[in-house]
PDB file of N, CA and C in Angstrom:
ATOM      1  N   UNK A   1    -166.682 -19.507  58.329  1.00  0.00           N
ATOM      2  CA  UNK A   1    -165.394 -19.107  58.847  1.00  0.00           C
ATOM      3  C   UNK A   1    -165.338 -19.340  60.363  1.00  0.00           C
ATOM      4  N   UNK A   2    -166.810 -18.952  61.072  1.00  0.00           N
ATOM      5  CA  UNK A   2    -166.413 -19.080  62.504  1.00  0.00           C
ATOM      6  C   UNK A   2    -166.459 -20.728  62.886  1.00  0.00           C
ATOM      7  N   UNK A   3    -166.692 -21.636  62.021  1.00  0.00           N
ATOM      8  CA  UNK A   3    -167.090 -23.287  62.412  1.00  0.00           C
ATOM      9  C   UNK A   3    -165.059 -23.633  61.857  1.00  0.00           C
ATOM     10  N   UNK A   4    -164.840 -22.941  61.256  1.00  0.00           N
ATOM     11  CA  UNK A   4    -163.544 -23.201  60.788  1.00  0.00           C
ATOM     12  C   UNK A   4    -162.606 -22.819  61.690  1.00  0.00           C
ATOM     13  N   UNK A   5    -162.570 -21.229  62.264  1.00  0.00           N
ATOM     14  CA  UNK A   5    -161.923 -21.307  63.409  1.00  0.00           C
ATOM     15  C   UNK A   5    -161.798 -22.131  64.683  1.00  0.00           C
ATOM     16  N   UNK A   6    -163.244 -22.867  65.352  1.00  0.00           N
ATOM     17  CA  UNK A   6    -163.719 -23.014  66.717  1.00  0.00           C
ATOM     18  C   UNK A   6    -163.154 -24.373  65.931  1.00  0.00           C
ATOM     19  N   UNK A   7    -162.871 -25.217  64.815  1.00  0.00           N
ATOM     20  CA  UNK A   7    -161.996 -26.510  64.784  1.00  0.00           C
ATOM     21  C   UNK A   7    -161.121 -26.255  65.027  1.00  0.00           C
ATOM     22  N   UNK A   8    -160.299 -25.289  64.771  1.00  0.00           N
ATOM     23  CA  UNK A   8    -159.024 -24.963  64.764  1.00  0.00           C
ATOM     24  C   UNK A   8    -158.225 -25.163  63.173  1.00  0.00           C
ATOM     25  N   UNK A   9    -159.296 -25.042  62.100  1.00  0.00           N
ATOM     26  CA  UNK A   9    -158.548 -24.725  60.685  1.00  0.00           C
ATOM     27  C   UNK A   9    -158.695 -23.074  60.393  1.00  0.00           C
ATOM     28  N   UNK A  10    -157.197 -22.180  61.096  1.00  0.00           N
ATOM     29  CA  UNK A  10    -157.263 -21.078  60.828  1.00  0.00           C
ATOM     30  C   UNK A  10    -157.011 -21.153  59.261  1.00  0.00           C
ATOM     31  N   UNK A  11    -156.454 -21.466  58.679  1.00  0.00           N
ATOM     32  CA  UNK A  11    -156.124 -22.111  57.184  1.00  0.00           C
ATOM     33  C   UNK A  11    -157.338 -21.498  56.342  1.00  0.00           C
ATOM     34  N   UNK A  12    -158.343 -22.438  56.491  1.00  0.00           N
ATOM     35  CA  UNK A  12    -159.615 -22.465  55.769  1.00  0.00           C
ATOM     36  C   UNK A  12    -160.641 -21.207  56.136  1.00  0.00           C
ATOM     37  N   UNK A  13    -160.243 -20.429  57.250  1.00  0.00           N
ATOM     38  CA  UNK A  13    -161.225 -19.695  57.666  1.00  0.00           C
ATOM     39  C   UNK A  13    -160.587 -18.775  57.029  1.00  0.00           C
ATOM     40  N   UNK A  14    -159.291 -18.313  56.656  1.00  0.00           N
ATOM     41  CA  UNK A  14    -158.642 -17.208  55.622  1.00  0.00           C
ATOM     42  C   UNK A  14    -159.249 -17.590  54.455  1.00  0.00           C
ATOM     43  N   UNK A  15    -159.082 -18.137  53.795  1.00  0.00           N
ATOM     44  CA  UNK A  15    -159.651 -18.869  52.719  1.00  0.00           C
ATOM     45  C   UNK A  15    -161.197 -18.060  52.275  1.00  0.00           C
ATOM     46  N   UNK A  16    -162.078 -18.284  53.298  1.00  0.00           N
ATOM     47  CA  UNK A  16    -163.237 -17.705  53.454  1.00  0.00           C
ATOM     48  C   UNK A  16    -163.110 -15.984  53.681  1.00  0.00           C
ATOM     49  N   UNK A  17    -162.693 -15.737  54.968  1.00  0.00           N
ATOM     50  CA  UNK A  17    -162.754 -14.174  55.033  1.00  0.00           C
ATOM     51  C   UNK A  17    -161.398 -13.501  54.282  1.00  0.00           C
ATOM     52  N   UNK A  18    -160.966 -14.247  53.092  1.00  0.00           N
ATOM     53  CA  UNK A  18    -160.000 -13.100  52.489  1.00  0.00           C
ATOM     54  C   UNK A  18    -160.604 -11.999  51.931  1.00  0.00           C
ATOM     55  N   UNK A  19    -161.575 -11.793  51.677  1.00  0.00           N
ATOM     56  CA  UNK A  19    -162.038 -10.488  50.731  1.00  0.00           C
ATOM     57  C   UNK A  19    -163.090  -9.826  51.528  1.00  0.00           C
ATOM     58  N   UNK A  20    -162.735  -9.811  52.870  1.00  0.00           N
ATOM     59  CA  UNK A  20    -163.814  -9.216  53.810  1.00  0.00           C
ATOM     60  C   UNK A  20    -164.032  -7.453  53.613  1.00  0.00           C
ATOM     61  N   UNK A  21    -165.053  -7.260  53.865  1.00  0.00           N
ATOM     62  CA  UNK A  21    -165.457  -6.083  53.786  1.00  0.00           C
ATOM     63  C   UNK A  21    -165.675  -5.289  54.739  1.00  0.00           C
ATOM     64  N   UNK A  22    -166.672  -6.164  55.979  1.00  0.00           N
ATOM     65  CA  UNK A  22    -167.907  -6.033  56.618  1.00  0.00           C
ATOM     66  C   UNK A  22    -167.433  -5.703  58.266  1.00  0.00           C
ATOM     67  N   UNK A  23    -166.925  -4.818  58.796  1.00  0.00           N
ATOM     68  CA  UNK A  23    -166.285  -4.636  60.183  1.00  0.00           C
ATOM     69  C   UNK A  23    -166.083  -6.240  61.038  1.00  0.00           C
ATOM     70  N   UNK A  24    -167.269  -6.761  61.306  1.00  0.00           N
ATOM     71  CA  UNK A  24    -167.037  -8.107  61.830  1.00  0.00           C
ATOM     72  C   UNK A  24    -166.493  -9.014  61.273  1.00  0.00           C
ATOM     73  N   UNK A  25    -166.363  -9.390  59.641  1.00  0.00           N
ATOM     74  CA  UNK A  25    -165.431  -9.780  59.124  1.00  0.00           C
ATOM     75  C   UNK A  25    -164.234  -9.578  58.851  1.00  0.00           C
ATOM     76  N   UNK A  26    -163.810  -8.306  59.095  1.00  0.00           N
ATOM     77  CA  UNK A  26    -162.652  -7.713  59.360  1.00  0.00           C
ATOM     78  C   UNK A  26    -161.848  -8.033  60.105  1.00  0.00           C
ATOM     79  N   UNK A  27    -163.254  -8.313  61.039  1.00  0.00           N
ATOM     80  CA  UNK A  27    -162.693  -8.212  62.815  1.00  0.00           C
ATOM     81  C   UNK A  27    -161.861 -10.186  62.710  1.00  0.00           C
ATOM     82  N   UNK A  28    -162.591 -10.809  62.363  1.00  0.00           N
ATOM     83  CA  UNK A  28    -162.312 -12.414  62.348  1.00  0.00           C
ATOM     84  C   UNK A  28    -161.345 -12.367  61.313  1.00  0.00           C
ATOM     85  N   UNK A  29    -161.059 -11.840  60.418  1.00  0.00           N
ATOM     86  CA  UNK A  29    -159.616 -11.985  59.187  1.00  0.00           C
ATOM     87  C   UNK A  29    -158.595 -11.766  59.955  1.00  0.00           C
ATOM     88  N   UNK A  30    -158.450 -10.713  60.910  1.00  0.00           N
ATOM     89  CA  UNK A  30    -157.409 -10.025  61.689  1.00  0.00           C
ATOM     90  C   UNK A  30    -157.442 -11.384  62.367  1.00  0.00           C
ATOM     91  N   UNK A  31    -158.410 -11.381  63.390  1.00  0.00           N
ATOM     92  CA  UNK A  31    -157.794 -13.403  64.082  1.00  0.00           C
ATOM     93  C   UNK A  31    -157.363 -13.791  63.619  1.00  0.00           C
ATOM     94  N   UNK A  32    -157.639 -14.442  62.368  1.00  0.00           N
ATOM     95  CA  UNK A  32    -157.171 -15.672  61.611  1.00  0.00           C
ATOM     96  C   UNK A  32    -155.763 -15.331  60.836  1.00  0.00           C
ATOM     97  N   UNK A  33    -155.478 -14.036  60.460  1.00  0.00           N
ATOM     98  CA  UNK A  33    -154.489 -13.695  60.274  1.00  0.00           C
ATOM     99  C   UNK A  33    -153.168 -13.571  61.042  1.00  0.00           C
ATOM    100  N   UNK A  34    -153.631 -13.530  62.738  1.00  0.00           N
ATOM    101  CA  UNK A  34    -152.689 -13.088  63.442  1.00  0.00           C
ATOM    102  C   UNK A  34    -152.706 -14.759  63.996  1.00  0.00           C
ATOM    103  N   UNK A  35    -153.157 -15.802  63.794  1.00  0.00           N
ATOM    104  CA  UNK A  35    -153.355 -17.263  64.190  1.00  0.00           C
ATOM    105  C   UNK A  35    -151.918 -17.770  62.919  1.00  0.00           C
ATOM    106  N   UNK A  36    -152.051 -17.230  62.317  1.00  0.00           N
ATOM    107  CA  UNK A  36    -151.492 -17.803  60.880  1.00  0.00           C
ATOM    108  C   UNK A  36    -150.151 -16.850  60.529  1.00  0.00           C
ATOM    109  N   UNK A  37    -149.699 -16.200  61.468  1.00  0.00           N
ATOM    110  CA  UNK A  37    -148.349 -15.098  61.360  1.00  0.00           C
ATOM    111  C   UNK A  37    -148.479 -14.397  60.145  1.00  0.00           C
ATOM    112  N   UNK A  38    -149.640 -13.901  59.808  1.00  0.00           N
ATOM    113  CA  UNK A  38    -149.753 -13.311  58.447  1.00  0.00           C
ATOM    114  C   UNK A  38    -150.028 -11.828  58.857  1.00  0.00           C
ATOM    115  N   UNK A  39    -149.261 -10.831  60.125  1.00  0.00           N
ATOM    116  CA  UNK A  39    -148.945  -9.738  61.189  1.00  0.00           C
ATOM    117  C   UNK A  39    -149.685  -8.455  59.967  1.00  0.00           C
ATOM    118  N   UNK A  40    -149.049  -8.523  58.978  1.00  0.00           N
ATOM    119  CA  UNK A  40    -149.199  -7.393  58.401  1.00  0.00           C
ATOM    120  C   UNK A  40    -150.458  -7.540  57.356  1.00  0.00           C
ATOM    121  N   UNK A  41    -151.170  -8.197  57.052  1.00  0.00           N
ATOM    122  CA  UNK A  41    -152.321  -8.287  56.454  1.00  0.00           C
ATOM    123  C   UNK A  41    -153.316  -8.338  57.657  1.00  0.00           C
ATOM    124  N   UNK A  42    -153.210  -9.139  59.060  1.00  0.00           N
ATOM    125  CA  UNK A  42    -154.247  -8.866  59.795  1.00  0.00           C
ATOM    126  C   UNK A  42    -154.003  -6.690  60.649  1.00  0.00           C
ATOM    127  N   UNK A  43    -153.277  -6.492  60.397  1.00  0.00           N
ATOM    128  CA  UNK A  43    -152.705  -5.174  60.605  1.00  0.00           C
ATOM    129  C   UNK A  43    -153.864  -4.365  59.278  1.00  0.00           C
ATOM    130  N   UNK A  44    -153.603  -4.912  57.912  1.00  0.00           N
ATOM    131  CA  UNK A  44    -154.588  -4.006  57.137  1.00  0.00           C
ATOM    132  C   UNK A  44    -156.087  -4.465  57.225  1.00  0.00           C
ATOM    133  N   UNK A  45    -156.345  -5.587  57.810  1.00  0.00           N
ATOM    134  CA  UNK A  45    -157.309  -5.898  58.283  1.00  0.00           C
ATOM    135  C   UNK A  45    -158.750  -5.070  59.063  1.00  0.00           C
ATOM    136  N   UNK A  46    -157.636  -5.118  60.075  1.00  0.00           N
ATOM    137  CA  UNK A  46    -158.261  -4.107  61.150  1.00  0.00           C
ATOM    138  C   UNK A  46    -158.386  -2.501  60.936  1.00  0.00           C
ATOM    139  N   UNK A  47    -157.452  -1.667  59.356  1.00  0.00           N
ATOM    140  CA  UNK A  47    -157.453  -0.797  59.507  1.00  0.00           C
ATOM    141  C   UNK A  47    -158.036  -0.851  58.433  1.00  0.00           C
ATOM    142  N   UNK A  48    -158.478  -1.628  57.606  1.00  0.00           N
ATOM    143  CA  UNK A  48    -159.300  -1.077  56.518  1.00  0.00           C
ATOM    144  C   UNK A  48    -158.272  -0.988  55.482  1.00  0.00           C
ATOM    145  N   UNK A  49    -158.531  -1.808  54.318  1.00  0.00           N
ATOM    146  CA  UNK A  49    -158.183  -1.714  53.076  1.00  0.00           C
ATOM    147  C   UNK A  49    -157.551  -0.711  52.759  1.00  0.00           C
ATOM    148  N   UNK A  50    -158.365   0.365  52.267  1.00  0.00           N
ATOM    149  CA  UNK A  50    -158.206   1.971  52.123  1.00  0.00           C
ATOM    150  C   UNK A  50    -157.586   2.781  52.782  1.00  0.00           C
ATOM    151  N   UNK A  51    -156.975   2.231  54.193  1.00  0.00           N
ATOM    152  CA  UNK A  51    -156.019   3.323  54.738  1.00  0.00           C
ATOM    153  C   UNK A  51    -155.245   3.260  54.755  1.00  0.00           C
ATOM    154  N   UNK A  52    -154.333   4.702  54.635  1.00  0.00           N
ATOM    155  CA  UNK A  52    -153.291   5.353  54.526  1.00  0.00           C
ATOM    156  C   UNK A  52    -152.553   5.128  55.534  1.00  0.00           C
ATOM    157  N   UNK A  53    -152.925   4.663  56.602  1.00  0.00           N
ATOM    158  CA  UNK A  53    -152.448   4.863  58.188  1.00  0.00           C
ATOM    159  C   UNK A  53    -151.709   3.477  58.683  1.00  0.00           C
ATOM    160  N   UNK A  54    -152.245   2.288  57.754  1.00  0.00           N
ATOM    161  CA  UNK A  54    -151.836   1.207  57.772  1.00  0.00           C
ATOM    162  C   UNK A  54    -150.141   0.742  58.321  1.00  0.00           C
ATOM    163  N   UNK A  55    -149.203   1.632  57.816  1.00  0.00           N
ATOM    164  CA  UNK A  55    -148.003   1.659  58.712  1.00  0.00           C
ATOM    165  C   UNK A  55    -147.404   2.602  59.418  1.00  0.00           C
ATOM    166  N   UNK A  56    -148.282   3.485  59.624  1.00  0.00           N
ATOM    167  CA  UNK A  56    -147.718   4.832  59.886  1.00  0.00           C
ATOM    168  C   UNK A  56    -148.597   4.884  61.905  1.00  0.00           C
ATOM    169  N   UNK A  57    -148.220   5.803  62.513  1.00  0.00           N
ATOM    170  CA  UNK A  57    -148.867   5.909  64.043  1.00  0.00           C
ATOM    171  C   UNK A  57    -150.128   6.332  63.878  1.00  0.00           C
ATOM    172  N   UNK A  58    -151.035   5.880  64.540  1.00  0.00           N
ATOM    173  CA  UNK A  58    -152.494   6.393  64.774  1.00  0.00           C
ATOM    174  C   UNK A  58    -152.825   7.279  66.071  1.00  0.00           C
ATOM    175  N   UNK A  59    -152.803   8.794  65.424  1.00  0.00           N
ATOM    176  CA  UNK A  59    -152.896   9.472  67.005  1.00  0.00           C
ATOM    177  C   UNK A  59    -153.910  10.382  66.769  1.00  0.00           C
ATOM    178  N   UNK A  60    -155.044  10.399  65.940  1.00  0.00           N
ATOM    179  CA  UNK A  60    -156.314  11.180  66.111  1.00  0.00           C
ATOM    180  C   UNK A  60    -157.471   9.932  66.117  1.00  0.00           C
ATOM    181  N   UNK A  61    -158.625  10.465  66.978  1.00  0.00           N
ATOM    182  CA  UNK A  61    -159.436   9.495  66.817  1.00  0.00           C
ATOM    183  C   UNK A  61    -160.339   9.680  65.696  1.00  0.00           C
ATOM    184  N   UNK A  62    -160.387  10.314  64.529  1.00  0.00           N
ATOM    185  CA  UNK A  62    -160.669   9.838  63.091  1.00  0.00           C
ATOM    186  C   UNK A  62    -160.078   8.285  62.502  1.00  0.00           C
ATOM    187  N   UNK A  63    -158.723   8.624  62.958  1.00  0.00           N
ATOM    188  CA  UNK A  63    -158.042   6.997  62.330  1.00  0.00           C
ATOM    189  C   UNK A  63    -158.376   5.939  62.975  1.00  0.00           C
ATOM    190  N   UNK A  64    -158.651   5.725  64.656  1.00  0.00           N
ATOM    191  CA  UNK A  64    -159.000   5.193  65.436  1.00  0.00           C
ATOM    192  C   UNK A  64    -160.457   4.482  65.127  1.00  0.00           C
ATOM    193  N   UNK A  65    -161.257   5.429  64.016  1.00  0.00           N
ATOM    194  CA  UNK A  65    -163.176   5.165  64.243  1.00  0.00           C
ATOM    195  C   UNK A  65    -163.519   4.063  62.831  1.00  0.00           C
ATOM    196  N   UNK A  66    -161.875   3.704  62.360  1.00  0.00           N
ATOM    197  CA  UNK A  66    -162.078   2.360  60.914  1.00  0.00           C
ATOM    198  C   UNK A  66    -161.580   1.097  61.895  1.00  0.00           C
ATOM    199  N   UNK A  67    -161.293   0.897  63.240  1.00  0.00           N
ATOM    200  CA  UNK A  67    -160.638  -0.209  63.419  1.00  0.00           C
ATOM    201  C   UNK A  67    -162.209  -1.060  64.048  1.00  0.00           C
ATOM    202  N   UNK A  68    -162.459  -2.147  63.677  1.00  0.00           N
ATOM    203  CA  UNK A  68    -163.826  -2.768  64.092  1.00  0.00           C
ATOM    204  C   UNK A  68    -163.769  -3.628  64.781  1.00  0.00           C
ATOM    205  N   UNK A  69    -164.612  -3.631  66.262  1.00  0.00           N
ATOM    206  CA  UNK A  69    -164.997  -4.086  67.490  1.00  0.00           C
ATOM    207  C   UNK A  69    -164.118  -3.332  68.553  1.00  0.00           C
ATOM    208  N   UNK A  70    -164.724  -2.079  68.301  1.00  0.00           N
ATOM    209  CA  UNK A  70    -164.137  -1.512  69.358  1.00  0.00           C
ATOM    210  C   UNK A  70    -163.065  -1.692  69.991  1.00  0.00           C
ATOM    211  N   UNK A  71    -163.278  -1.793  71.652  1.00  0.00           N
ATOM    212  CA  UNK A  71    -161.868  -2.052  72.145  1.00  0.00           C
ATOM    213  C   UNK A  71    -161.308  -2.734  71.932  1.00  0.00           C
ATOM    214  N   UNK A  72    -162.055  -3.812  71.835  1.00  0.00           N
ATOM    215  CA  UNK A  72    -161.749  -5.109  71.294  1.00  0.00           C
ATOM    216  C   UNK A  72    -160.369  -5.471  70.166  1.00  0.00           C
ATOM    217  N   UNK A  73    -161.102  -4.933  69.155  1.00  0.00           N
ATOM    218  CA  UNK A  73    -160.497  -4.825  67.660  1.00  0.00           C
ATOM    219  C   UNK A  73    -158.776  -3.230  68.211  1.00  0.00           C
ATOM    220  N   UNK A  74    -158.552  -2.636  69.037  1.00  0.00           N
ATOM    221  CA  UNK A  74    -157.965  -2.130  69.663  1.00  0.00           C
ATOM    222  C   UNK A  74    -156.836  -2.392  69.974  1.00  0.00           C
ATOM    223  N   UNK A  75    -157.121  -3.658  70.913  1.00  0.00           N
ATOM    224  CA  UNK A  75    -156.341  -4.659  71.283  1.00  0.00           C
ATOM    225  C   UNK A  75    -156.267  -5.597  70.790  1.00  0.00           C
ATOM    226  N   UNK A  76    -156.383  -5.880  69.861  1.00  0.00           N
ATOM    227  CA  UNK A  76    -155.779  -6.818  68.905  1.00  0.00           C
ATOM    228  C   UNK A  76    -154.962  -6.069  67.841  1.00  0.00           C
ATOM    229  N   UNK A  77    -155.208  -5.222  67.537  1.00  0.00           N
ATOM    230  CA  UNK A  77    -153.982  -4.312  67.079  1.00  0.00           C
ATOM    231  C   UNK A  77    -152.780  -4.301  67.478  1.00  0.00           C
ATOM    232  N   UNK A  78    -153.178  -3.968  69.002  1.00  0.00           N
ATOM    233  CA  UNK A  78    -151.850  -3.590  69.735  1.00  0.00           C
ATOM    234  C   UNK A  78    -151.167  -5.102  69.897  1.00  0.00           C
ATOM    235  N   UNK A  79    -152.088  -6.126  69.784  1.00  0.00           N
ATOM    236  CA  UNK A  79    -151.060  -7.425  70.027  1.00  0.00           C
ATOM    237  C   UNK A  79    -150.570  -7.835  68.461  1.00  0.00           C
ATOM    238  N   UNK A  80    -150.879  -7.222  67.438  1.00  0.00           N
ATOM    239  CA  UNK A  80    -150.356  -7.511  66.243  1.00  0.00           C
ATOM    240  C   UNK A  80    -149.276  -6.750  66.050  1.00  0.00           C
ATOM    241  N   UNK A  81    -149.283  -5.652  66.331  1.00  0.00           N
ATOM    242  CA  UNK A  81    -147.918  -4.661  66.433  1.00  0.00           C
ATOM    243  C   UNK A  81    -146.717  -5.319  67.337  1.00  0.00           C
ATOM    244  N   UNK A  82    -147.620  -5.285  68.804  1.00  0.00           N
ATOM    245  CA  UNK A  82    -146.646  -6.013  69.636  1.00  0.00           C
ATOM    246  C   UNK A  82    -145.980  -7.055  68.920  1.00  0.00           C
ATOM    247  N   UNK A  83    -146.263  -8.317  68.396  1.00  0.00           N
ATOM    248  CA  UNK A  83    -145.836  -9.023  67.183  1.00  0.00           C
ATOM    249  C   UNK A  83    -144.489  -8.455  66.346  1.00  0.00           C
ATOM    250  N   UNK A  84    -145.072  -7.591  65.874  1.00  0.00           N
ATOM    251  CA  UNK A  84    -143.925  -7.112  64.938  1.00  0.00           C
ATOM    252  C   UNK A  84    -143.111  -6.387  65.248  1.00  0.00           C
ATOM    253  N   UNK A  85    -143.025  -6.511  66.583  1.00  0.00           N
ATOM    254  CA  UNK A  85    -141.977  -5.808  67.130  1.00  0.00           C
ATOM    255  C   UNK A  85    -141.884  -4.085  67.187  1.00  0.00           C
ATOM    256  N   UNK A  86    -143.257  -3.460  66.950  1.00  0.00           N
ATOM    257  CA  UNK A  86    -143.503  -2.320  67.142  1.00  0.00           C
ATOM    258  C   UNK A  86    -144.155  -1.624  68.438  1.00  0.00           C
ATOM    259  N   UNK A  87    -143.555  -1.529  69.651  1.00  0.00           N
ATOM    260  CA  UNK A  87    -143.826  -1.674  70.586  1.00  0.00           C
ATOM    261  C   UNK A  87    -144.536  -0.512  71.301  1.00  0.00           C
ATOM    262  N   UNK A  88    -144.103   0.485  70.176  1.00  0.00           N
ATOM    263  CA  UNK A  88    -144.487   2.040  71.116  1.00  0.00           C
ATOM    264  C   UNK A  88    -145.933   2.474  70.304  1.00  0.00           C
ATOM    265  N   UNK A  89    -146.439   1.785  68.955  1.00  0.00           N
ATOM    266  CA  UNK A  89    -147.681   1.774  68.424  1.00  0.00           C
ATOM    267  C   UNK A  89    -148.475   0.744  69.475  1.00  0.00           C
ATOM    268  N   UNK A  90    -147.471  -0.558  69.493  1.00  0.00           N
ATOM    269  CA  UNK A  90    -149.087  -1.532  70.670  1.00  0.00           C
ATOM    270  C   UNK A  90    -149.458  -0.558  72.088  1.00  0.00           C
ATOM    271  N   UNK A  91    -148.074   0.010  72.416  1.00  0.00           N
ATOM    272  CA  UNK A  91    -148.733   0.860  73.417  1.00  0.00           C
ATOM    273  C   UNK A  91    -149.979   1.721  73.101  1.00  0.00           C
ATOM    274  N   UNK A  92    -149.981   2.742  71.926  1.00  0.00           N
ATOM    275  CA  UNK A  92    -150.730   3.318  71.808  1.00  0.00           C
ATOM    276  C   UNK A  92    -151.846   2.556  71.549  1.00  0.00           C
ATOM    277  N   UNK A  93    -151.994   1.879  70.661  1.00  0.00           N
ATOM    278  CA  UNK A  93    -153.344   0.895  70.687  1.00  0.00           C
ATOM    279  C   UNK A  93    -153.684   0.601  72.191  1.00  0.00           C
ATOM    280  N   UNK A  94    -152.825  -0.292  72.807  1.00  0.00           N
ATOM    281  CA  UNK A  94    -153.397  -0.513  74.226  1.00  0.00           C
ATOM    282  C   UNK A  94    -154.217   0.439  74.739  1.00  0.00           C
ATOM    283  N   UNK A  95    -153.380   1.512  75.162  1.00  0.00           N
ATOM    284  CA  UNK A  95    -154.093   2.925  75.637  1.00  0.00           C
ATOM    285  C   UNK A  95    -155.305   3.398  75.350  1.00  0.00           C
ATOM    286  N   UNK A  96    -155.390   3.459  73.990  1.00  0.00           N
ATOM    287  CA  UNK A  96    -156.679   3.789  73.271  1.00  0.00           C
ATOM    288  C   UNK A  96    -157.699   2.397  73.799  1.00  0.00           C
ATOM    289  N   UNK A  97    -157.624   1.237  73.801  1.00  0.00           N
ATOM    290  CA  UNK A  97    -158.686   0.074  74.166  1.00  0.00           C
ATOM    291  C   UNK A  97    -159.131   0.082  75.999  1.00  0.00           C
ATOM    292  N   UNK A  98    -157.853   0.695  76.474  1.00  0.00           N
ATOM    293  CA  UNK A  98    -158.280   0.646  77.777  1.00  0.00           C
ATOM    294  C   UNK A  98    -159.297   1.906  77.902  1.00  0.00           C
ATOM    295  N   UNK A  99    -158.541   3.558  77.239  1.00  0.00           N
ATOM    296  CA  UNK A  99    -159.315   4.479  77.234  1.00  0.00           C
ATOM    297  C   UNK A  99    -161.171   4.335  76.715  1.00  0.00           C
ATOM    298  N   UNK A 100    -161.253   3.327  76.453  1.00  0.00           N
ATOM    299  CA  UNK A 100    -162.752   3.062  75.628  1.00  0.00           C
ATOM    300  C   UNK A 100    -163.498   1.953  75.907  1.00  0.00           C
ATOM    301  N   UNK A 101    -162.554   1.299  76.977  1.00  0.00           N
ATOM    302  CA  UNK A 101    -163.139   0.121  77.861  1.00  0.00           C
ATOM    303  C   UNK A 101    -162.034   0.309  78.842  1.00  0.00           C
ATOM    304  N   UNK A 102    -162.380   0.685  79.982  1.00  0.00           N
ATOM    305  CA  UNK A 102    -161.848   0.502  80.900  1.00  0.00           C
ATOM    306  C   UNK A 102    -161.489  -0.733  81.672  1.00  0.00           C
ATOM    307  N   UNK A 103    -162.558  -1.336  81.592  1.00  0.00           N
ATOM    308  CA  UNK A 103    -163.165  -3.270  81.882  1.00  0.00           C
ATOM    309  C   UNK A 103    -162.134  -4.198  81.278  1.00  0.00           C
ATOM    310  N   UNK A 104    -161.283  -3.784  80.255  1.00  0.00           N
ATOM    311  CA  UNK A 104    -160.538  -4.820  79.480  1.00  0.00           C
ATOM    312  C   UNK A 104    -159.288  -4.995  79.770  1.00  0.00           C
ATOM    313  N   UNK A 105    -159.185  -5.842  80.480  1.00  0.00           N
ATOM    314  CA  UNK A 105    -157.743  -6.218  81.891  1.00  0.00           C
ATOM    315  C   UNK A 105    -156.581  -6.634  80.836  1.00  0.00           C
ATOM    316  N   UNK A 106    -157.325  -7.356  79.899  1.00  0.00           N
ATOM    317  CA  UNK A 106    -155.944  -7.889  78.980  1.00  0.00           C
ATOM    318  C   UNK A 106    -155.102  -7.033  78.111  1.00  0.00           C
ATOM    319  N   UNK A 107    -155.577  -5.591  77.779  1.00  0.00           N
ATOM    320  CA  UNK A 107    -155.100  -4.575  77.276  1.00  0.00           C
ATOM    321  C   UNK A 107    -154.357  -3.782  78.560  1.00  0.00           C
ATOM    322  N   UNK A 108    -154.977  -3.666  79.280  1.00  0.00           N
ATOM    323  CA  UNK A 108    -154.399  -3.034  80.473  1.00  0.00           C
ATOM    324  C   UNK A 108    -153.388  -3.959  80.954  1.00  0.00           C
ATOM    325  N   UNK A 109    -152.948  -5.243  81.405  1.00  0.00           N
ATOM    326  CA  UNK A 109    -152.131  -6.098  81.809  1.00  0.00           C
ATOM    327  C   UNK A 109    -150.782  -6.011  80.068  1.00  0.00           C
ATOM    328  N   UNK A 110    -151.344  -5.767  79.107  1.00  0.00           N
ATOM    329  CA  UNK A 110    -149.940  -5.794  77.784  1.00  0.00           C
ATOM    330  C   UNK A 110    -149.564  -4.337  78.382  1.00  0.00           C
ATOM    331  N   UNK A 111    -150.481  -3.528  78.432  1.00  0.00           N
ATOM    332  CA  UNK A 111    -150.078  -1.564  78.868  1.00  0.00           C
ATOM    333  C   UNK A 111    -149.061  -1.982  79.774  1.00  0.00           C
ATOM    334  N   UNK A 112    -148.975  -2.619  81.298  1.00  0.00           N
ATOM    335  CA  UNK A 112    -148.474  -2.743  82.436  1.00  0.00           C
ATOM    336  C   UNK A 112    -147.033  -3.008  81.825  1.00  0.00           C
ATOM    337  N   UNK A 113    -147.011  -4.390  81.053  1.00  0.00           N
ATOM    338  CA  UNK A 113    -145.805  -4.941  80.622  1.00  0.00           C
ATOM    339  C   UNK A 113    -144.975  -4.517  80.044  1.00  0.00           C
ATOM    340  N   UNK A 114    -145.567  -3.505  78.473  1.00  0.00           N
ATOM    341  CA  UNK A 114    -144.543  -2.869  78.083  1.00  0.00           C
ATOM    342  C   UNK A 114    -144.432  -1.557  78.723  1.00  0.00           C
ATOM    343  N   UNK A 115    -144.865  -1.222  79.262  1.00  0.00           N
ATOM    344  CA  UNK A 115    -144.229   0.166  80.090  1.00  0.00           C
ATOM    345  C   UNK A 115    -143.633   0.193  81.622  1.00  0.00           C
ATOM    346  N   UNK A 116    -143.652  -1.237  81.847  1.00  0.00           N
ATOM    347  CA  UNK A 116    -142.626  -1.002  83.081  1.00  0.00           C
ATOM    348  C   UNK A 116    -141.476  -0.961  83.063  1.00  0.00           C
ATOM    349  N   UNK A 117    -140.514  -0.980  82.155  1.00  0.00           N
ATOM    350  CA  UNK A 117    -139.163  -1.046  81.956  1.00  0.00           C
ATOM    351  C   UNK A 117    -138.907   0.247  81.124  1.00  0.00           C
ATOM    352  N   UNK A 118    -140.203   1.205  80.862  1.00  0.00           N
ATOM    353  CA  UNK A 118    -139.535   2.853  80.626  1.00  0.00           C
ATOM    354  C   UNK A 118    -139.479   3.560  81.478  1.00  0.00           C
TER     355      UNK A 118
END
């Protein structure tokens, strides 16, 4: 999957990580999903099969401790939401990736953007 991405066949690398399990495979389905406008499967991606929380707001950090690669996986949330036009969840994702990496400018620079015009 990752020789499939770094060609640039997001295509084939779904193909491979559709039935992922494994947090880091999780973590690369959500890429390849959000490469491929497929918003709401890389959305259950990142939250895990099994959750309930999948469209609903995430505001305890129980729901927060299924999304995989950390801040990382965080902010890519929040840019999959952002996507779908759910703007006040990417915030919260943002928030939460900066709160847990402070270091991660690109979560903090989407935070800046959508909250300067509230």
């Amino acid at each position: 999957a990752e020789s499939y991405l770094g060609e640039g066949k997001a295509y084939k690398a779904y193909e491979v990580l559709q039935r992922a399990q494994h947090p880091v495979n999780r973590y690369k389905l959500a890429l390849t999903c959000l490469k491929l406008k497929k918003l709401q499967e890389a959305e259950k991606a990142l939250l895990g099969s099994s959750s309930v929380y999948v469209l609903t707001d995430l505001d305890t950090n129980r729901q927060w401790q299924g999304v995989p690669n950390g801040a990382a996986g965080l902010f890519l949330l929040g840019q999959v939401r952002e996507f779908m036009q759910r703007q006040k969840d990417a915030i919260k994702c943002y928030q939460e990736a900066v709160k847990r990496d402070p270091t991660l400018w690109c979560a903090f620079e989407r935070l800046c953007n959508l909250t300067k015009d509230s």
